[in-house]
N, C-alpha and C. Protein backbone atom coordinates (compact mmCIF):
# COMPACT_ATOMS: atom_id res chain seq x y z
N UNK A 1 75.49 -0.76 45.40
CA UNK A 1 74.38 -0.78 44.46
C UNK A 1 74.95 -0.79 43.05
N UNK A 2 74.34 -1.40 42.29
CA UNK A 2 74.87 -1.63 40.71
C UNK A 2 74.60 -0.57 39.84
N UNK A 3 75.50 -0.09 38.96
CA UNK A 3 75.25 1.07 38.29
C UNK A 3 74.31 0.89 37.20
N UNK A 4 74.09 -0.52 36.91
CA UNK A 4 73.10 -0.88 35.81
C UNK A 4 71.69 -0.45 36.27
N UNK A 5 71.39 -0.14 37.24
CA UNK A 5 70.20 0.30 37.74
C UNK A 5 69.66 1.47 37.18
N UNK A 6 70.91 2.47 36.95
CA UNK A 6 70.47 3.52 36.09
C UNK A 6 70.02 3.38 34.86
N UNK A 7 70.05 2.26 34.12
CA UNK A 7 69.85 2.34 33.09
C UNK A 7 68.39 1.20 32.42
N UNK A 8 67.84 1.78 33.12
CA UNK A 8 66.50 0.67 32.06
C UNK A 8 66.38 0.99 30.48
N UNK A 9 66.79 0.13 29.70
CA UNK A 9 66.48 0.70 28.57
C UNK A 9 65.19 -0.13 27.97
N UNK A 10 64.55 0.34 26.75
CA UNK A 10 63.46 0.04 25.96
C UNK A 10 63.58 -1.73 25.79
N UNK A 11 65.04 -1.97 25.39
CA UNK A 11 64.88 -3.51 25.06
C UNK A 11 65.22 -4.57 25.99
N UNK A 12 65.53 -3.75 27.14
CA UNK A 12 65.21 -4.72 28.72
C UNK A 12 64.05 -4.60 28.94
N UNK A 13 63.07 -3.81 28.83
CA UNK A 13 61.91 -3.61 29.34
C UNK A 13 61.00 -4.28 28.91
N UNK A 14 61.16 -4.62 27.20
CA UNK A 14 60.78 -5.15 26.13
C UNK A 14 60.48 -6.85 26.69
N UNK A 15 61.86 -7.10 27.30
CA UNK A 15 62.13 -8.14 27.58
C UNK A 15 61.54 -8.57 28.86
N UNK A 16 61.16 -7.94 29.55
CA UNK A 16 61.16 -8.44 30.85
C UNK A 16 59.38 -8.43 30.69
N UNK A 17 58.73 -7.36 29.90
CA UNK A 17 57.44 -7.22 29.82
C UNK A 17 56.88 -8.85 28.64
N UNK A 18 57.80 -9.01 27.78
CA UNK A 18 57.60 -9.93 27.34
C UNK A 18 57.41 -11.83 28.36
N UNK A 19 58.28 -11.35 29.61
CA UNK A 19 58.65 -12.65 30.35
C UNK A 19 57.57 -12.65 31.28
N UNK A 20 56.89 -11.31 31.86
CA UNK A 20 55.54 -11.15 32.24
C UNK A 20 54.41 -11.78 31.54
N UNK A 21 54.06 -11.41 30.27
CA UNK A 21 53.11 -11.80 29.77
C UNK A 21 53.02 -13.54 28.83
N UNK A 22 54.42 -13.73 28.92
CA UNK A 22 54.81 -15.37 28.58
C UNK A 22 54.01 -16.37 30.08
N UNK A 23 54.37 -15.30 31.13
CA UNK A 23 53.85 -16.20 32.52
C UNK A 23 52.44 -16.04 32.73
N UNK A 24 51.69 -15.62 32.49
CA UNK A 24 50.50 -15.18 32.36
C UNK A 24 49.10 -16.50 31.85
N UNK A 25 48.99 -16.88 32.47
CA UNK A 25 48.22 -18.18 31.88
C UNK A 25 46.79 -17.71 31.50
N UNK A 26 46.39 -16.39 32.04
CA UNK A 26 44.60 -16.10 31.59
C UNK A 26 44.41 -15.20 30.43
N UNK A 27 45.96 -15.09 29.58
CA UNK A 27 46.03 -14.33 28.46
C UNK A 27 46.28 -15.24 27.05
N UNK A 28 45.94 -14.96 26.01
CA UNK A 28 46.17 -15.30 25.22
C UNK A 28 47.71 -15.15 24.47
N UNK A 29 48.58 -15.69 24.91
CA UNK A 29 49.98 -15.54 25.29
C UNK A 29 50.70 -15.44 23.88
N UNK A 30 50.29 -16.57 23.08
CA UNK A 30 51.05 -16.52 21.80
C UNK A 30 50.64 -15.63 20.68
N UNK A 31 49.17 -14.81 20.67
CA UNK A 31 48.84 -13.35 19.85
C UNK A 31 49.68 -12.27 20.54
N UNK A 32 49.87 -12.17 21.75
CA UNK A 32 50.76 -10.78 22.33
C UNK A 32 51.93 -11.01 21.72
N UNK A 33 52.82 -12.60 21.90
CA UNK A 33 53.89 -12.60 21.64
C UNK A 33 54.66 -12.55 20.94
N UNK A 34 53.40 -12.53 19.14
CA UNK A 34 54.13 -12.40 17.95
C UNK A 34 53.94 -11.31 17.68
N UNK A 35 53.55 -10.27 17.54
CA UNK A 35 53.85 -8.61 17.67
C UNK A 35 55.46 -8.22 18.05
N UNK A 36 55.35 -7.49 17.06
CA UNK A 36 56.77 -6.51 16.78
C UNK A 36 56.33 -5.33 18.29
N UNK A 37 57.58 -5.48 19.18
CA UNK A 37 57.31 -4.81 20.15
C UNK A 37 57.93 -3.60 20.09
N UNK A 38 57.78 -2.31 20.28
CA UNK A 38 58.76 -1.10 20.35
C UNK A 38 58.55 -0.19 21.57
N UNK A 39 59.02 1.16 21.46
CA UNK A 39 58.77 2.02 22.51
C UNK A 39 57.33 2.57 22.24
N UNK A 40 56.59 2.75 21.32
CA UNK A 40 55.77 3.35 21.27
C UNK A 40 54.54 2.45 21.04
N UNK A 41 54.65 1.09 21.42
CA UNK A 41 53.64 -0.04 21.56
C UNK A 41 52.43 0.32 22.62
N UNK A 42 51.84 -0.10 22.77
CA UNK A 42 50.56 0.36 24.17
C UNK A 42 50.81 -0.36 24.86
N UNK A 43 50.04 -0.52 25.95
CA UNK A 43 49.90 -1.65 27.07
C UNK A 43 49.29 -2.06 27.03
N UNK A 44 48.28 -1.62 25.83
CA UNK A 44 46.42 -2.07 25.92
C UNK A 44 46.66 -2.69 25.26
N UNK A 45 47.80 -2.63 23.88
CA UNK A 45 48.34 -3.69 22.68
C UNK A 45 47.98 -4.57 22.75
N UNK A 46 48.91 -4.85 24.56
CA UNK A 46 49.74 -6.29 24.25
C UNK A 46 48.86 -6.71 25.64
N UNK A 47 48.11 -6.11 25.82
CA UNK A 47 46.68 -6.51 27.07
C UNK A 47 47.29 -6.61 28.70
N UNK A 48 48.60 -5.42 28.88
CA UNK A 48 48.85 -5.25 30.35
C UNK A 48 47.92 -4.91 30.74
N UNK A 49 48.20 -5.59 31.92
CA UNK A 49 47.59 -5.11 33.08
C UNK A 49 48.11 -4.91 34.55
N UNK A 50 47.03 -4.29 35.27
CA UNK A 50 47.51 -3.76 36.97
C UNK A 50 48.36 -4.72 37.53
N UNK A 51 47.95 -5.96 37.41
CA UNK A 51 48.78 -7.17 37.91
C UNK A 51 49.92 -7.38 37.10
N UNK A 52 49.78 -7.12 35.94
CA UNK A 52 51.38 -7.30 35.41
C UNK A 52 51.94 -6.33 35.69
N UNK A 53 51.43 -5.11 36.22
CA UNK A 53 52.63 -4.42 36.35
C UNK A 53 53.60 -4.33 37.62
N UNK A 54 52.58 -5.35 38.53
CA UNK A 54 52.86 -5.83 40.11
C UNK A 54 54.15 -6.45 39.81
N UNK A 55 54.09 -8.07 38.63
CA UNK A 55 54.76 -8.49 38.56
C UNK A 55 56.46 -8.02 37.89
N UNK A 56 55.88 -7.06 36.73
CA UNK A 56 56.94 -6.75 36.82
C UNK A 56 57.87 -5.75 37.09
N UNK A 57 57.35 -4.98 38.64
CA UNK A 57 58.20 -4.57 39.37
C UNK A 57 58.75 -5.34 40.11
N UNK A 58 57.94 -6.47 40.72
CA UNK A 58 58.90 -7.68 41.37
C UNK A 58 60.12 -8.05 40.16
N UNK A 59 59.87 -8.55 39.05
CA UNK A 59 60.89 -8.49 38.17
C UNK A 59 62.57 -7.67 38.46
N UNK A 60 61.73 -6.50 38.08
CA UNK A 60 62.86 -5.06 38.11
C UNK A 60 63.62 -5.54 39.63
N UNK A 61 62.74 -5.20 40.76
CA UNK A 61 63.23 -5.22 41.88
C UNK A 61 64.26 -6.13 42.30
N UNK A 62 64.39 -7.64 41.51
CA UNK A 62 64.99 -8.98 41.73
C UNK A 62 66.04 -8.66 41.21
N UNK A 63 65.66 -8.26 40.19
CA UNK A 63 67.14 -7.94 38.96
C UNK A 63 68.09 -6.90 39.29
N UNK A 64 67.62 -5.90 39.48
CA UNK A 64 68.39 -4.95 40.39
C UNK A 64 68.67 -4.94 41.75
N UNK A 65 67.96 -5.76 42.35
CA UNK A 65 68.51 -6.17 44.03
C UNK A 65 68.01 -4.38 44.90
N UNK A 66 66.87 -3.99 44.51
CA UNK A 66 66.65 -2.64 45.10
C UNK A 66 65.11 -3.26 45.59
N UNK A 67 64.42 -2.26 46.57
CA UNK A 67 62.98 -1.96 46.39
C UNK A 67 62.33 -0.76 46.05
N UNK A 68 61.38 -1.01 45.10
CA UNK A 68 60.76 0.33 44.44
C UNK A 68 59.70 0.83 45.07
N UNK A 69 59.34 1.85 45.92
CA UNK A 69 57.76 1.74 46.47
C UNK A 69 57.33 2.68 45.46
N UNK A 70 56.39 1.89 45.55
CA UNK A 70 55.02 2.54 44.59
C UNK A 70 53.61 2.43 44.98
N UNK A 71 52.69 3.37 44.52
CA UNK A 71 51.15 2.82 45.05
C UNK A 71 50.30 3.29 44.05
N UNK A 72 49.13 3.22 44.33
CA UNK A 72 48.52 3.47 43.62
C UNK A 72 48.32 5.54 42.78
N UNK A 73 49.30 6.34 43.72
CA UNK A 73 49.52 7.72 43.59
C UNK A 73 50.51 8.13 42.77
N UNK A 74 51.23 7.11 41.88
CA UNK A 74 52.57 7.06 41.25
C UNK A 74 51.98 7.25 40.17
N UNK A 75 52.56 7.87 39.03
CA UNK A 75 52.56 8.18 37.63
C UNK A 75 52.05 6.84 36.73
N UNK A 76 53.02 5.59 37.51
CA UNK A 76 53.00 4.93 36.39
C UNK A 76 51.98 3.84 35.99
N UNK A 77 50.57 4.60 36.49
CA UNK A 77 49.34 3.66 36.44
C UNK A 77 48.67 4.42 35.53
N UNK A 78 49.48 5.49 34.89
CA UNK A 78 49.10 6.37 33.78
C UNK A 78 49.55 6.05 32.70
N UNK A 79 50.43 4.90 32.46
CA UNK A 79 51.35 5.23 31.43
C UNK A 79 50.79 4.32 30.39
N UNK A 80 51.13 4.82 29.39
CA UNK A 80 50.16 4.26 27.78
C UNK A 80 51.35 3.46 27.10
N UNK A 81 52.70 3.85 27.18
CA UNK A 81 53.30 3.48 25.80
C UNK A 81 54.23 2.50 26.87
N UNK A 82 55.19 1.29 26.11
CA UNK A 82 56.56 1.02 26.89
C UNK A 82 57.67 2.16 27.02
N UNK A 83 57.45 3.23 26.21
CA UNK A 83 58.63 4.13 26.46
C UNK A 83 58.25 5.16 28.04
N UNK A 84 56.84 5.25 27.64
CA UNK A 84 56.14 6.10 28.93
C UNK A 84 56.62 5.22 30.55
N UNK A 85 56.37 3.90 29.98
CA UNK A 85 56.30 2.96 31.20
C UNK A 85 57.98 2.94 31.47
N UNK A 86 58.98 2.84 30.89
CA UNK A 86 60.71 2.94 30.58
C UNK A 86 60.54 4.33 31.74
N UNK A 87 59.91 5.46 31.18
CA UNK A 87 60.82 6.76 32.03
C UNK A 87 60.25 6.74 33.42
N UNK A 88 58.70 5.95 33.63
CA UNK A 88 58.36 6.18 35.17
C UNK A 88 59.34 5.29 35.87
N UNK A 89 59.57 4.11 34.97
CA UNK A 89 60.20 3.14 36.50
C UNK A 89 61.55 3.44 36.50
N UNK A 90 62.38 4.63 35.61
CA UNK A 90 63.65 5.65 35.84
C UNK A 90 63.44 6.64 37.17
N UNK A 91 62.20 6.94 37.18
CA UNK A 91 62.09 8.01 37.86
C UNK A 91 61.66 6.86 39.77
N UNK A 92 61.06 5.80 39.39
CA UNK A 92 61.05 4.96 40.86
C UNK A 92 62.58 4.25 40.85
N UNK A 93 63.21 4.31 40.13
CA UNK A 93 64.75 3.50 40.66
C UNK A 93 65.60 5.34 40.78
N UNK A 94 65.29 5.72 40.58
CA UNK A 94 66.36 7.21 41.15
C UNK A 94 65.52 7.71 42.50
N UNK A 95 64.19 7.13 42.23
CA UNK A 95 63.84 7.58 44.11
C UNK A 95 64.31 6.46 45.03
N UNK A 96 64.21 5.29 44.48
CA UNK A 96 64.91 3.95 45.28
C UNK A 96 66.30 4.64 45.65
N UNK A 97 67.02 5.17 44.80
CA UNK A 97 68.49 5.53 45.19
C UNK A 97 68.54 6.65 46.04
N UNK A 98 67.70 7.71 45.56
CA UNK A 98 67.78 8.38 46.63
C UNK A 98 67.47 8.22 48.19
N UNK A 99 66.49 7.58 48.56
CA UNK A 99 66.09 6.68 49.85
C UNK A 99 66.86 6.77 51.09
């Protein structure tokens, strides 16, 4: 297993949430995409949603070569900020490892 797994940081997340909502054809793609993105951005900002966040755990999961289970009982259908959303999917790749 790759040790990069431990490490999601803010401007991978940034990135990968950005490559989500670039694929997104029922959003208004190019207002999300010129926004200055940070850790303390919303999700409501930049108009995530339940399905993007499907996608980008498939994302995570590809990139890291792991599987994350999650459902609907997981934290991270709570989470408001990208930094909030950064520490839940830390806390689903250290349960992936633990497994």
């Amino acid at each position: 297993m790759s040790t990069e797994v431990s490490c999601v940081t803010n401007d991978l997340l940034i990135a990968l949430l950005r490559d989500v909502v670039a694929e997104n054809q029922a959003r208004n793609r190019e207002a999300a995409l010129q926004g200055i993105w940070g850790p303390l951005t919303t999700l409501e900002d930049i108009g995530f949603d339940s399905l993007d966040l499907v996608e980008l755990i498939f994302l995570i999961e590809d990139r890291f070569s792991i599987d994350i289970g999650f459902n609907a009982n997981t934290n991270i259908n709570d989470v408001k900020t990208i930094d909030d959303l950064r520490r839940e999917l830390e806390k689903l790749l250290a349960d992936s490892r633990a497994a």
